[in-house]
C-alpha atoms as a PDB file:
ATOM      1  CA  UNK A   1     -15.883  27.130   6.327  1.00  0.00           C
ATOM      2  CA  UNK A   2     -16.978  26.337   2.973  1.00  0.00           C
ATOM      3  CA  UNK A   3     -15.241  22.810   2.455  1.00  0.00           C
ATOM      4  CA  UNK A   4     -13.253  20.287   4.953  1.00  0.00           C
ATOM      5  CA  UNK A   5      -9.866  20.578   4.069  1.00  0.00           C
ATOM      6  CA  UNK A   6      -7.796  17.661   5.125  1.00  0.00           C
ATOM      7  CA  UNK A   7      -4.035  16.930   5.535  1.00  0.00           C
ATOM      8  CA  UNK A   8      -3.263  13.453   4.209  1.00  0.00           C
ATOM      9  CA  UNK A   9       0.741  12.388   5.427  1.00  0.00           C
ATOM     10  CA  UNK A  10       1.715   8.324   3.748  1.00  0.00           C
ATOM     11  CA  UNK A  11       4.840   7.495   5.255  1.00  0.00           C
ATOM     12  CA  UNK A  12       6.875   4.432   3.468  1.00  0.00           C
ATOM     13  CA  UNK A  13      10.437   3.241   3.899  1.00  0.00           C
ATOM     14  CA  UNK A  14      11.218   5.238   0.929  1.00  0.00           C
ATOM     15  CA  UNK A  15       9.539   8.664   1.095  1.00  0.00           C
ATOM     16  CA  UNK A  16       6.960  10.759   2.676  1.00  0.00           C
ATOM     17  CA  UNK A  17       4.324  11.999   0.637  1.00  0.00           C
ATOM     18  CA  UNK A  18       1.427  13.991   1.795  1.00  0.00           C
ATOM     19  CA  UNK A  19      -0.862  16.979   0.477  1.00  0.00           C
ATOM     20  CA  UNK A  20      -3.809  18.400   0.722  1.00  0.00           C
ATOM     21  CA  UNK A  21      -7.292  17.144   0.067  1.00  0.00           C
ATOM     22  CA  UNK A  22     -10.775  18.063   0.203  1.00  0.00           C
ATOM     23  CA  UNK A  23     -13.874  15.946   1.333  1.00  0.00           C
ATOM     24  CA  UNK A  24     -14.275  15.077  -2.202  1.00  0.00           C
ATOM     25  CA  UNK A  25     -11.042  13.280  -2.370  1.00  0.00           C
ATOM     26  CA  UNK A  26      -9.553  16.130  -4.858  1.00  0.00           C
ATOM     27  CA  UNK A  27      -5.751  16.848  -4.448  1.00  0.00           C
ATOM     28  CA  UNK A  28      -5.265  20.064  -4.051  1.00  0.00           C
ATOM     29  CA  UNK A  29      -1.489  20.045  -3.573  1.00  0.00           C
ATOM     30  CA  UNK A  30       0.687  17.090  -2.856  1.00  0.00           C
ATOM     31  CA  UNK A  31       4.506  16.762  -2.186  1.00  0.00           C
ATOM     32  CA  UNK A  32       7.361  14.329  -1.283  1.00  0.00           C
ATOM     33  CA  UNK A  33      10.221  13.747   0.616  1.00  0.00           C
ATOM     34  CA  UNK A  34      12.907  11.369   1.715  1.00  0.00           C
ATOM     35  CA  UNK A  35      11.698   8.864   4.573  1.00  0.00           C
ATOM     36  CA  UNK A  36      14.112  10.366   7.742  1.00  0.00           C
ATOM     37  CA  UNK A  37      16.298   7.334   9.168  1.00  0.00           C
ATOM     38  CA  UNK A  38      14.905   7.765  12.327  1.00  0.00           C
ATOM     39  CA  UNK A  39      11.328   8.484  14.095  1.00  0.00           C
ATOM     40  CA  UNK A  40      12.152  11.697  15.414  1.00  0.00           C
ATOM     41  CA  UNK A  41      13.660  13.027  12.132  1.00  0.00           C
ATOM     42  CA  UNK A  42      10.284  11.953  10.642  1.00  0.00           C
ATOM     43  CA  UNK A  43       8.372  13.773  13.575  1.00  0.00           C
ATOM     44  CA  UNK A  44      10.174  16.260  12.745  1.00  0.00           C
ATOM     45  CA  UNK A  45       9.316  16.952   9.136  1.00  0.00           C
ATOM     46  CA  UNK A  46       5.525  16.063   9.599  1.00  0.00           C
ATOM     47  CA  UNK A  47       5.269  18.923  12.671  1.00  0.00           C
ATOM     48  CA  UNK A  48       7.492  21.337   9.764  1.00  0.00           C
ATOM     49  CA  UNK A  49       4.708  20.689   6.972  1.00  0.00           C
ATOM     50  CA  UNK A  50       1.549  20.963   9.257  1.00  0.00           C
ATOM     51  CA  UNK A  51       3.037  24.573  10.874  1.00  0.00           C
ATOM     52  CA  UNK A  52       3.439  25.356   6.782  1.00  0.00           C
ATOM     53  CA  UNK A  53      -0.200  24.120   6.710  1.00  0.00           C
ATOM     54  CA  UNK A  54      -1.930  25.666   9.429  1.00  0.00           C
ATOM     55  CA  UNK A  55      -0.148  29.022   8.409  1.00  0.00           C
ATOM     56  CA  UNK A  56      -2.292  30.123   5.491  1.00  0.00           C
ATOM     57  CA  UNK A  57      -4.848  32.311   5.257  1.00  0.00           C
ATOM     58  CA  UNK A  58      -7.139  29.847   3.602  1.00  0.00           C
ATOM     59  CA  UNK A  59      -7.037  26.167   2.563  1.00  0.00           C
ATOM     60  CA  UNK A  60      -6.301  25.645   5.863  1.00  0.00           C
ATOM     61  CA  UNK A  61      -6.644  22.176   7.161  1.00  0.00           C
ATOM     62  CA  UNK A  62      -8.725  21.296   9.753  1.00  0.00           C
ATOM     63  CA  UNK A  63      -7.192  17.522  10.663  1.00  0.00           C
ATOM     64  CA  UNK A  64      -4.766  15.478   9.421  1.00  0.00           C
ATOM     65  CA  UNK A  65      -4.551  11.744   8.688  1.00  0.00           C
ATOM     66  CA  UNK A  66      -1.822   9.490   9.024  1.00  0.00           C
ATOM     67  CA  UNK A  67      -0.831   6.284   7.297  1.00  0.00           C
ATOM     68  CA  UNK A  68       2.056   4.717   8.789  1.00  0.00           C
ATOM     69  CA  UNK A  69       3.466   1.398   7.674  1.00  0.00           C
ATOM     70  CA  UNK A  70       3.286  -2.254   9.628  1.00  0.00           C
ATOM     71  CA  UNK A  71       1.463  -3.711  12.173  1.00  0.00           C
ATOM     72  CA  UNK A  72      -0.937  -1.426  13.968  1.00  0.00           C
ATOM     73  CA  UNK A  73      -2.905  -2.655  16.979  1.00  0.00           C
ATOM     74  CA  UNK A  74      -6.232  -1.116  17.396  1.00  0.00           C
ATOM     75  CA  UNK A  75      -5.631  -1.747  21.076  1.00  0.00           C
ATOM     76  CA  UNK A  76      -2.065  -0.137  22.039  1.00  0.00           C
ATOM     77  CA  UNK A  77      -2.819   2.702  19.159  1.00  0.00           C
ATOM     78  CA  UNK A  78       1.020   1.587  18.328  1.00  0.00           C
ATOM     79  CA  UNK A  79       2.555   0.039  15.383  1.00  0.00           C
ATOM     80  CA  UNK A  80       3.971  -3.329  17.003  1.00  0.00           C
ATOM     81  CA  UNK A  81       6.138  -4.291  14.154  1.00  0.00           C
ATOM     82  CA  UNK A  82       7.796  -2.716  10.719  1.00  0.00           C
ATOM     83  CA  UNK A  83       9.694  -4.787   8.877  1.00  0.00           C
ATOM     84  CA  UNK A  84      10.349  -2.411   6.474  1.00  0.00           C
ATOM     85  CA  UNK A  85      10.857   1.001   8.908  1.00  0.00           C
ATOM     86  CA  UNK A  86      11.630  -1.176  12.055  1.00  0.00           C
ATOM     87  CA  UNK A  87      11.838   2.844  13.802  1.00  0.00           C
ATOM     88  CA  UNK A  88       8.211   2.432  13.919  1.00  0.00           C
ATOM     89  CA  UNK A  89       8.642  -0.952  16.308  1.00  0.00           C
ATOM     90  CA  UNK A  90       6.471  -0.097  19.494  1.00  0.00           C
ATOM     91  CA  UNK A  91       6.753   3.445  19.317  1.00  0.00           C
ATOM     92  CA  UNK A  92       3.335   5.067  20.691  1.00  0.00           C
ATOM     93  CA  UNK A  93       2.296   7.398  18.136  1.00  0.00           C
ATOM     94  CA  UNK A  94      -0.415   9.140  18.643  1.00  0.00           C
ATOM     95  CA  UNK A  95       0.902  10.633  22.047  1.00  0.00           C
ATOM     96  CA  UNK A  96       4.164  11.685  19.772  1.00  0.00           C
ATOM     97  CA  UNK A  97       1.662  13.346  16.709  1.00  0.00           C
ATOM     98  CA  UNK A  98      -0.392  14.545  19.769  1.00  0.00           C
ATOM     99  CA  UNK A  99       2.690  16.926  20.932  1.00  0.00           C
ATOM    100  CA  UNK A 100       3.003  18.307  17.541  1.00  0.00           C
ATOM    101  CA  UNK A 101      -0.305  18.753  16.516  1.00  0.00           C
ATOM    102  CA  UNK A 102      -3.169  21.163  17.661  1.00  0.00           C
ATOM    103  CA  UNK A 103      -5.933  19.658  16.116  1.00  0.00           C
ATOM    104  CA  UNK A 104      -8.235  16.226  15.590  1.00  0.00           C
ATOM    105  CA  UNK A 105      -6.134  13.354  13.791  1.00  0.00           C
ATOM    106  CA  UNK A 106      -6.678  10.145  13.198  1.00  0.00           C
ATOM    107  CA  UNK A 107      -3.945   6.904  12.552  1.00  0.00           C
ATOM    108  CA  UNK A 108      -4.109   4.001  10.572  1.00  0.00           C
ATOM    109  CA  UNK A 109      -1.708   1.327   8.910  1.00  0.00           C
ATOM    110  CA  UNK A 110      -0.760   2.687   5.182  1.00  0.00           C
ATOM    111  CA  UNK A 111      -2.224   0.198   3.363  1.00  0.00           C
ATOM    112  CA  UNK A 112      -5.490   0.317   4.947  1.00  0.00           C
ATOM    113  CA  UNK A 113      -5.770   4.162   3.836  1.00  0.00           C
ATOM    114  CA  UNK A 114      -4.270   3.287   0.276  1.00  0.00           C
ATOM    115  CA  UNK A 115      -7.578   0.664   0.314  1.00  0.00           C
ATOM    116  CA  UNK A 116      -9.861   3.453   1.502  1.00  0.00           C
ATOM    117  CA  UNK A 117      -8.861   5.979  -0.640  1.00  0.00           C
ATOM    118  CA  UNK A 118      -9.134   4.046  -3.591  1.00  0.00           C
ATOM    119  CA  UNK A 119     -12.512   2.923  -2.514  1.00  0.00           C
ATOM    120  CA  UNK A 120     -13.966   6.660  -2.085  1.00  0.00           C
ATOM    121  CA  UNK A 121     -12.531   7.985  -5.438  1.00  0.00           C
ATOM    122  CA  UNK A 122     -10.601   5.787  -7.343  1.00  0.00           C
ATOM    123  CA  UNK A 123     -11.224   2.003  -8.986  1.00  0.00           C
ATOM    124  CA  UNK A 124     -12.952   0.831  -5.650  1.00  0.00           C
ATOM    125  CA  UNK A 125     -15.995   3.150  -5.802  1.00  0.00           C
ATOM    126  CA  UNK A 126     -19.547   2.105  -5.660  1.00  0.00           C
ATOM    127  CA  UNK A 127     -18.405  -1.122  -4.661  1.00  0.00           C
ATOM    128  CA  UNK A 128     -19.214  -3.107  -1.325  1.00  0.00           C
ATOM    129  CA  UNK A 129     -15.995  -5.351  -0.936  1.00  0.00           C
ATOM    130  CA  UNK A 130     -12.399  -4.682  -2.292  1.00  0.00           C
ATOM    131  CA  UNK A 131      -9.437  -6.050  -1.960  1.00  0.00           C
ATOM    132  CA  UNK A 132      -6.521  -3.302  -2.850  1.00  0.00           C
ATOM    133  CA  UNK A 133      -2.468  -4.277  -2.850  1.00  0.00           C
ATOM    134  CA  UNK A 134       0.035  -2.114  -3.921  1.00  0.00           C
ATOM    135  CA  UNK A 135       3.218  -3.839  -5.151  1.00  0.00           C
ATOM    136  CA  UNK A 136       6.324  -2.018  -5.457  1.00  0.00           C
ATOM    137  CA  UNK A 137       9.298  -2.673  -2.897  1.00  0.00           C
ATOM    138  CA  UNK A 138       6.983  -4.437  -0.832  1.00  0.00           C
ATOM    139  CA  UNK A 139       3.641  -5.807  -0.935  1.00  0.00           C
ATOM    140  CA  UNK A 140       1.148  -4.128   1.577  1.00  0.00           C
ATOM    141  CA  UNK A 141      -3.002  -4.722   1.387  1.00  0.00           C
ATOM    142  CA  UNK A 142      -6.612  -3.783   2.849  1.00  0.00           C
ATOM    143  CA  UNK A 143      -9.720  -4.918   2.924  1.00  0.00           C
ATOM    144  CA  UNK A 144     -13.043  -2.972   2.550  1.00  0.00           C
ATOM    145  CA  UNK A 145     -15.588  -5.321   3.205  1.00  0.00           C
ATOM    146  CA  UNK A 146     -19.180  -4.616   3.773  1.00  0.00           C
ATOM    147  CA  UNK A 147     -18.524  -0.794   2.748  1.00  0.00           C
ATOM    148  CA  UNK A 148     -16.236  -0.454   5.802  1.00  0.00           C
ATOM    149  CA  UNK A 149     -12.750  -0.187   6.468  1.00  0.00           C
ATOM    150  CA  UNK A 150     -11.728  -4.226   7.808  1.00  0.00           C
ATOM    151  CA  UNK A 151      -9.379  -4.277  10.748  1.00  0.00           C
ATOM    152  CA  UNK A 152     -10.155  -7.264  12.076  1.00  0.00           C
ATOM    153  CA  UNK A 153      -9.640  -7.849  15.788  1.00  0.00           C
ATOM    154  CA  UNK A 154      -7.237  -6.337  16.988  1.00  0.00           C
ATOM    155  CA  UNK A 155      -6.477  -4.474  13.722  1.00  0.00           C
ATOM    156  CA  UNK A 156      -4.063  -6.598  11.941  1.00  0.00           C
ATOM    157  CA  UNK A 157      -6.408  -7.798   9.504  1.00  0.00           C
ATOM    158  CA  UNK A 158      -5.520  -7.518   5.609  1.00  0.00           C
ATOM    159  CA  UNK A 159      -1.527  -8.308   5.351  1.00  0.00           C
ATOM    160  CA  UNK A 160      -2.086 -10.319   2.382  1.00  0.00           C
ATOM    161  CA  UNK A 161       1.968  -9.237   1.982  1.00  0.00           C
ATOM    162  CA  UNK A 162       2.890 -11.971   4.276  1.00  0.00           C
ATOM    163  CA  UNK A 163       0.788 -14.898   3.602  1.00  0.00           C
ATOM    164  CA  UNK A 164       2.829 -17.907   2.652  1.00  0.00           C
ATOM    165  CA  UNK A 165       2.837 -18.447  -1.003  1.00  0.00           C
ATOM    166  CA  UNK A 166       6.284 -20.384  -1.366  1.00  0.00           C
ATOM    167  CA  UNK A 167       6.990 -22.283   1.852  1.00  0.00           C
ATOM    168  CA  UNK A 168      10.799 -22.959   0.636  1.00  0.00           C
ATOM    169  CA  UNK A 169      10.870 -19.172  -0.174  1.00  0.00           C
ATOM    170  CA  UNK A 170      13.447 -16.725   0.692  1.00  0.00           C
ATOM    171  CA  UNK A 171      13.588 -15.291   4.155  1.00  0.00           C
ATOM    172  CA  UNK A 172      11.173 -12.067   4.799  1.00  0.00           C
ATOM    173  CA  UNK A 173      11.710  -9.240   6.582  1.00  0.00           C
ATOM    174  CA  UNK A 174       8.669 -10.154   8.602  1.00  0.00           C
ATOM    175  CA  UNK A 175      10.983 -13.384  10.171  1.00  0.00           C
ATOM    176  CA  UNK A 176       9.501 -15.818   8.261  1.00  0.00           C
ATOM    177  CA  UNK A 177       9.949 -17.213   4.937  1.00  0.00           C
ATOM    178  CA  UNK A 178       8.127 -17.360   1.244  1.00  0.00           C
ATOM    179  CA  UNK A 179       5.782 -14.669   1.600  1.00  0.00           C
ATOM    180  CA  UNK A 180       3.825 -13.133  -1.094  1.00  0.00           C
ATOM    181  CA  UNK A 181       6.397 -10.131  -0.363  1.00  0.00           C
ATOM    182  CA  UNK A 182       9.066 -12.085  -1.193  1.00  0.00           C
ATOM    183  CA  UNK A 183       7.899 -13.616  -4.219  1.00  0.00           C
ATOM    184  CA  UNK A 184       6.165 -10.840  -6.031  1.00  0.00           C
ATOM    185  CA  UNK A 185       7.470  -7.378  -5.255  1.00  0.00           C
ATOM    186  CA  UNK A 186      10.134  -5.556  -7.034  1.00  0.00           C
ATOM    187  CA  UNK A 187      13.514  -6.537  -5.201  1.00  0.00           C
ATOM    188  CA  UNK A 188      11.826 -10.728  -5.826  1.00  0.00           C
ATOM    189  CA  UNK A 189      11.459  -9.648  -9.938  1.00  0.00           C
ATOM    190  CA  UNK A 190      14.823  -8.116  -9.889  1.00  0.00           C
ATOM    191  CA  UNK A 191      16.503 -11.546  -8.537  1.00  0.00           C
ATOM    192  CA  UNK A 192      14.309 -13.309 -10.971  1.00  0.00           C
ATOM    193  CA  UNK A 193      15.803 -11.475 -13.869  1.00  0.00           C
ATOM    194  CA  UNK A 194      19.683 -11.834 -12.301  1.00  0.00           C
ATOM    195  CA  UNK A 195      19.338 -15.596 -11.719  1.00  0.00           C
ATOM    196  CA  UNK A 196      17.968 -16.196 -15.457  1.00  0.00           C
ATOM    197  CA  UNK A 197      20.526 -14.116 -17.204  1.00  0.00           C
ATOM    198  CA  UNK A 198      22.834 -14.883 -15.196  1.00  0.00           C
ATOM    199  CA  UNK A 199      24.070 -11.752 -14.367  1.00  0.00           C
ATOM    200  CA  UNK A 200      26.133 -10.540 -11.732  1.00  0.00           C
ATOM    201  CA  UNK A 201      26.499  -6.516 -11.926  1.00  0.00           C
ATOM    202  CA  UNK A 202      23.507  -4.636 -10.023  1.00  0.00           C
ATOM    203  CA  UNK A 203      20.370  -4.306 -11.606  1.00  0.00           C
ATOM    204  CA  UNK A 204      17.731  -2.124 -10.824  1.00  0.00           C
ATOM    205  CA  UNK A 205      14.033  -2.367 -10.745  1.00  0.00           C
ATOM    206  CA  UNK A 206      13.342  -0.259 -13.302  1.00  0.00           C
ATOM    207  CA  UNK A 207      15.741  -1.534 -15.941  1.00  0.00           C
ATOM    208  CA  UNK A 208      13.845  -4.953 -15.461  1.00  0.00           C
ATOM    209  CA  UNK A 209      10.923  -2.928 -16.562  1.00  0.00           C
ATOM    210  CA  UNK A 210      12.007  -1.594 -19.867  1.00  0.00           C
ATOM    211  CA  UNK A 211      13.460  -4.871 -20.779  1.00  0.00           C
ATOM    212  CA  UNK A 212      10.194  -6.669 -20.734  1.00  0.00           C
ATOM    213  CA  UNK A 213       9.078  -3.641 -22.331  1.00  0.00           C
ATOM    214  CA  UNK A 214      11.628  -4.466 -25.226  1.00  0.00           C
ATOM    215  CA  UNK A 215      10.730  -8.193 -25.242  1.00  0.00           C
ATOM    216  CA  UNK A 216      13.768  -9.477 -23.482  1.00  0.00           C
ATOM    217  CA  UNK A 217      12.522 -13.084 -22.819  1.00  0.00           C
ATOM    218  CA  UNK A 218      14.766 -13.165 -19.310  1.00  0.00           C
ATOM    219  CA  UNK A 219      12.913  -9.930 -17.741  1.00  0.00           C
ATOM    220  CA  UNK A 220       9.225 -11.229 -19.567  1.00  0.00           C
ATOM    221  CA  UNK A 221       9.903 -14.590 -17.249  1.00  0.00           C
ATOM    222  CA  UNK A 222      10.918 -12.427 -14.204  1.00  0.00           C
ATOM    223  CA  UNK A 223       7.605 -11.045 -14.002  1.00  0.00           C
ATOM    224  CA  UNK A 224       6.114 -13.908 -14.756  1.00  0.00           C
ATOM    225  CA  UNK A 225       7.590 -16.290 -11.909  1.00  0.00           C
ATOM    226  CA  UNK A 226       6.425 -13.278  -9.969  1.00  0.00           C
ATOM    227  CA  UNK A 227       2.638 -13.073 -11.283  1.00  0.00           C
ATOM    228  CA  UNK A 228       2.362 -17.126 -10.555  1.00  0.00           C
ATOM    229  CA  UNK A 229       3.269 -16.455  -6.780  1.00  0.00           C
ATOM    230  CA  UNK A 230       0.666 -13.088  -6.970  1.00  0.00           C
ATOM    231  CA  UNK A 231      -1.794 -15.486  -8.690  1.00  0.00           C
ATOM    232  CA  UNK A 232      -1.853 -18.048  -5.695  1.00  0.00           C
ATOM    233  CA  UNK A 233      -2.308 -15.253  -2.907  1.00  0.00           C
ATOM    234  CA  UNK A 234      -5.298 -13.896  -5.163  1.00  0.00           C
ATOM    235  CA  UNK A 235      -7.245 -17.089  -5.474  1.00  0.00           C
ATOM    236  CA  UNK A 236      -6.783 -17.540  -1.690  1.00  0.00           C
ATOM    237  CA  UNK A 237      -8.553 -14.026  -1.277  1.00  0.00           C
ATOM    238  CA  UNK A 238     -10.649 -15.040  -3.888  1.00  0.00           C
ATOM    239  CA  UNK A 239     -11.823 -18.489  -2.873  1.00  0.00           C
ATOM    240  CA  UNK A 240     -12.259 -17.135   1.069  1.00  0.00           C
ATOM    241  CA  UNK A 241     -13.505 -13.404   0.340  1.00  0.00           C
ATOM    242  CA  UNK A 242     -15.826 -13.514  -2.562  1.00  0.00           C
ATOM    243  CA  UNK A 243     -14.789 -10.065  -2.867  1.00  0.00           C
ATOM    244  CA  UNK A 244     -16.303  -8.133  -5.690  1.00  0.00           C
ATOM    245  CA  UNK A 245     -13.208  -6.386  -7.152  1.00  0.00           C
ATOM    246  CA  UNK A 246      -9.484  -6.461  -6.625  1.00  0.00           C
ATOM    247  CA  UNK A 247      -7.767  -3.796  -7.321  1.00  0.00           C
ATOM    248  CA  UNK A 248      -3.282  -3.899  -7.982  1.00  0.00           C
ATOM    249  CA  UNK A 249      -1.607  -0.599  -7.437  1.00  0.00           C
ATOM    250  CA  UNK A 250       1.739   0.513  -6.774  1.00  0.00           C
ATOM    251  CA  UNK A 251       4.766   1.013  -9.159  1.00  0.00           C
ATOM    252  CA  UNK A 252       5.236  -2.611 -10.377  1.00  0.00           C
ATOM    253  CA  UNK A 253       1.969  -2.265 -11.438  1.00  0.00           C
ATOM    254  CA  UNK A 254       2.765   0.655 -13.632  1.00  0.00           C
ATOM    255  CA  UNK A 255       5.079  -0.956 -15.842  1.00  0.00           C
ATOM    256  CA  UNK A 256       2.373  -3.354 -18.227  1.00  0.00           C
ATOM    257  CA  UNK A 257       0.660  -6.483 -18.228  1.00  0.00           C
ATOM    258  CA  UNK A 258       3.389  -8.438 -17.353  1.00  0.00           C
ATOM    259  CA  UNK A 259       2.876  -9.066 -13.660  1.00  0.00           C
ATOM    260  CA  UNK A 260      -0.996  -8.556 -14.081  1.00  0.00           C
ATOM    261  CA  UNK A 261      -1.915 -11.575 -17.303  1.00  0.00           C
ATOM    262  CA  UNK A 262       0.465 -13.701 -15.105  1.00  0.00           C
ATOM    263  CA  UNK A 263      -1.571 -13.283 -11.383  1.00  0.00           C
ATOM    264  CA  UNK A 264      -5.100 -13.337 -13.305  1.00  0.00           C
ATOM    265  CA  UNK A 265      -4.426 -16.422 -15.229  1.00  0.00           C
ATOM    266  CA  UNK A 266      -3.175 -18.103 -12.068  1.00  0.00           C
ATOM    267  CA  UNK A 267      -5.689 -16.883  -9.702  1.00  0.00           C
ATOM    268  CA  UNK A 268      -8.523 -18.214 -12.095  1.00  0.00           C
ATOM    269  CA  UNK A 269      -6.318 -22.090 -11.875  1.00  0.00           C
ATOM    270  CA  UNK A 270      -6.275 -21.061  -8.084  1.00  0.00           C
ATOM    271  CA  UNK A 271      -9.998 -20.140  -7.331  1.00  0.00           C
ATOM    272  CA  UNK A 272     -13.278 -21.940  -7.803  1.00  0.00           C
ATOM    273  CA  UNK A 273     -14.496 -20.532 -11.034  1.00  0.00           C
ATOM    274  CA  UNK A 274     -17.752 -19.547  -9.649  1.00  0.00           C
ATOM    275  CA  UNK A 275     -16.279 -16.516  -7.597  1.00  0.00           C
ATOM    276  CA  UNK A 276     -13.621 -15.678  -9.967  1.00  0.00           C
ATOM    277  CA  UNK A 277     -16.158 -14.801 -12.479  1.00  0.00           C
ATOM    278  CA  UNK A 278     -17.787 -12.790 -10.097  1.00  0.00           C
ATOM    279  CA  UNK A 279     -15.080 -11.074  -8.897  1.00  0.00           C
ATOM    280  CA  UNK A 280     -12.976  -8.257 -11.511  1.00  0.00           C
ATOM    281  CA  UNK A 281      -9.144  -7.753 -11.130  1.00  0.00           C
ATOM    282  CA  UNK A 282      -7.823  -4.265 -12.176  1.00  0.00           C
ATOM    283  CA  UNK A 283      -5.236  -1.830 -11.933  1.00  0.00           C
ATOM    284  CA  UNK A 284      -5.517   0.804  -9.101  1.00  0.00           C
ATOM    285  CA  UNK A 285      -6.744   4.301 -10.260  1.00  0.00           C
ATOM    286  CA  UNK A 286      -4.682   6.924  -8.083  1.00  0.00           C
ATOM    287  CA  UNK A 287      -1.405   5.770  -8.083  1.00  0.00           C
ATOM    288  CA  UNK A 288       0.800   6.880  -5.552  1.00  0.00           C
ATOM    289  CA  UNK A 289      -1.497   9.039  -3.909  1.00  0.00           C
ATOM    290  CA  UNK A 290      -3.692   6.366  -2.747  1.00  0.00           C
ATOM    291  CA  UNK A 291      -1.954   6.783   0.743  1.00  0.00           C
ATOM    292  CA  UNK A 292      -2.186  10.404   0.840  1.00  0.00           C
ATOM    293  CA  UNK A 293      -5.586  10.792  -0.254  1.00  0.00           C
ATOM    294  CA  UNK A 294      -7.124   7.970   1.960  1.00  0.00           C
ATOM    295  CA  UNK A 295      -5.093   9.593   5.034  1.00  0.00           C
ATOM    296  CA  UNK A 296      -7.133  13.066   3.848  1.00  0.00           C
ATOM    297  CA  UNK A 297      -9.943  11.410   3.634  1.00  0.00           C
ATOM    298  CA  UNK A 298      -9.445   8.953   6.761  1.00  0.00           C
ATOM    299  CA  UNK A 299      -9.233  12.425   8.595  1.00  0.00           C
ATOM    300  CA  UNK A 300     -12.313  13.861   7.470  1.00  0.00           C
ATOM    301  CA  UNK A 301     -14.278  10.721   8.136  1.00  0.00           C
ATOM    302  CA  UNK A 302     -14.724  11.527  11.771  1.00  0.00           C
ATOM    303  CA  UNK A 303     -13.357  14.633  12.378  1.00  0.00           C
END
């Protein structure tokens, strides 16, 4: 075998994506699909695209890695809650990928792999400690600290998404209420913008986005309200990390500055000034194939 080939699968509420990557971290193919309703819909389609996989006569990989979304417990090798794919609540997965699969994989929470794979080959390399969220319908985070993967534990470590940042917040999907969820991820800007223009017809995410884009003063304040909340959970990290770089991903981050001036200027009001200034903030460099490509590269770690 001349290079480790690796299947990276990132499964959200919204859509599968997974691909192909070497030990490098290069892409060499990548796809999406709709998130099935159910587990075994999603069992399903992973066992469909690793038969497609393991089919070829070359570029064949030789494990697979899997990010899957909530709580994960090092222990149980289960995800114990999802708030936002509650089909994931307590199932055991790896005996389920274990039926489907006839070769090494490994399993982690989403996030976690979005962290890693930004810190092997995106804005997290060369560093020692990183702090990666990615912001879009909700907010999910890891940790490298040290130059390793932080699980903490029992492997819960790292869900900066539900630290409380507005204790008279809205309810989360998590049970509680005024999480950094809540307050700073797309369906939170959304309501921002509907409550100060006082609208009442549906509004999506992305028409938010091109408003600020335009200068519309009600969307520029949505994000806004939404970077102050971002800013508090940042100097928290900040002030009890020392981390040396943060890194924002996911697609709220793709539409400007406007979430990003807002959580930097607050996190420096939040955060004794002596590790902000040792600490950079900055956009996330592989986009929506953070998942994937950590997954891959998750894989090849220890396979």
């Amino acid at each position: 075998m001349s290079r480790g080939i690796f299947a990276g699968f990132d499964l959200g509420g919204t859509n599968l994506k997974y691909g192909l990557v070497t030990e490098g971290g290069e892409v060499l193919e990548k796809s999406s699909l709709p998130t099935p309703s159910t587990f075994g819909a999603a069992l399903e389609l992973i066992a469909s695209v690793w038969r497609e996989y393991r089919s070829r006569p070359k570029d064949r990989p030789v494990a697979a890695g899997f990010g899957f979304p909530g709580i994960f417990s090092l222990r149980e090798r289960r995800i114990l809650q999802a708030p936002n794919y509650p089909e994931l609540d307590n199932v055991a997965l790896e005996p389920a990928l274990a039926g489907i699969l006839n070769a090494p994989f490994r399993v982690d929470n989403d996030a976690n792999l979005a962290a890693y794979g930004e810190w092997r080959c995106g804005a997290g390399r060369g560093v020692a400690s990183l702090v990666h969220l990615t912001i879009g319908t909700g907010i999910g985070s890891g940790l490298i600290l040290g130059g390793n993967l932080w699980h903490g534990h029992c492997g819960f470590a790292g869900e900066l998404g539900h630290i409380t940042v507005n204790p008279e917040g809205d309810k989360c999907n998590c049970g509680r209420h005024g999480c950094l969820e809540t307050e700073a991820a797309a369906p939170k800007i959304v309501k921002n913008y509907k409550d100060l223009s006082k609208t009442k017809r549906a509004v999506k995410a992305e028409e938010v986005f091109d408003k600020a884009a335009r200068g519309e003063v009600a969307a520029v304040k949505a994000f806004a309200i939404a970077g102050y909340y971002l800013g508090i959970a940042l100097g928290i990290v900040i002030n009890m990390l020392n981390p040396e770089k943060i890194v924002l991903g996911g697609g709220v981050m793709a539409t400007g500055d406007f979430l990003l001036q807002a959580a930097v200027e607050e996190s420096a009001r939040r955060s004794y000034k002596a590790s902000f200034d040792c600490c950079s903030i900055e956009r996330a460099a592989l986009g929506n194939d953070a998942g994937l490509i950590g997954a891959g590269l998750w894989a090849g770690a220890k396979s």
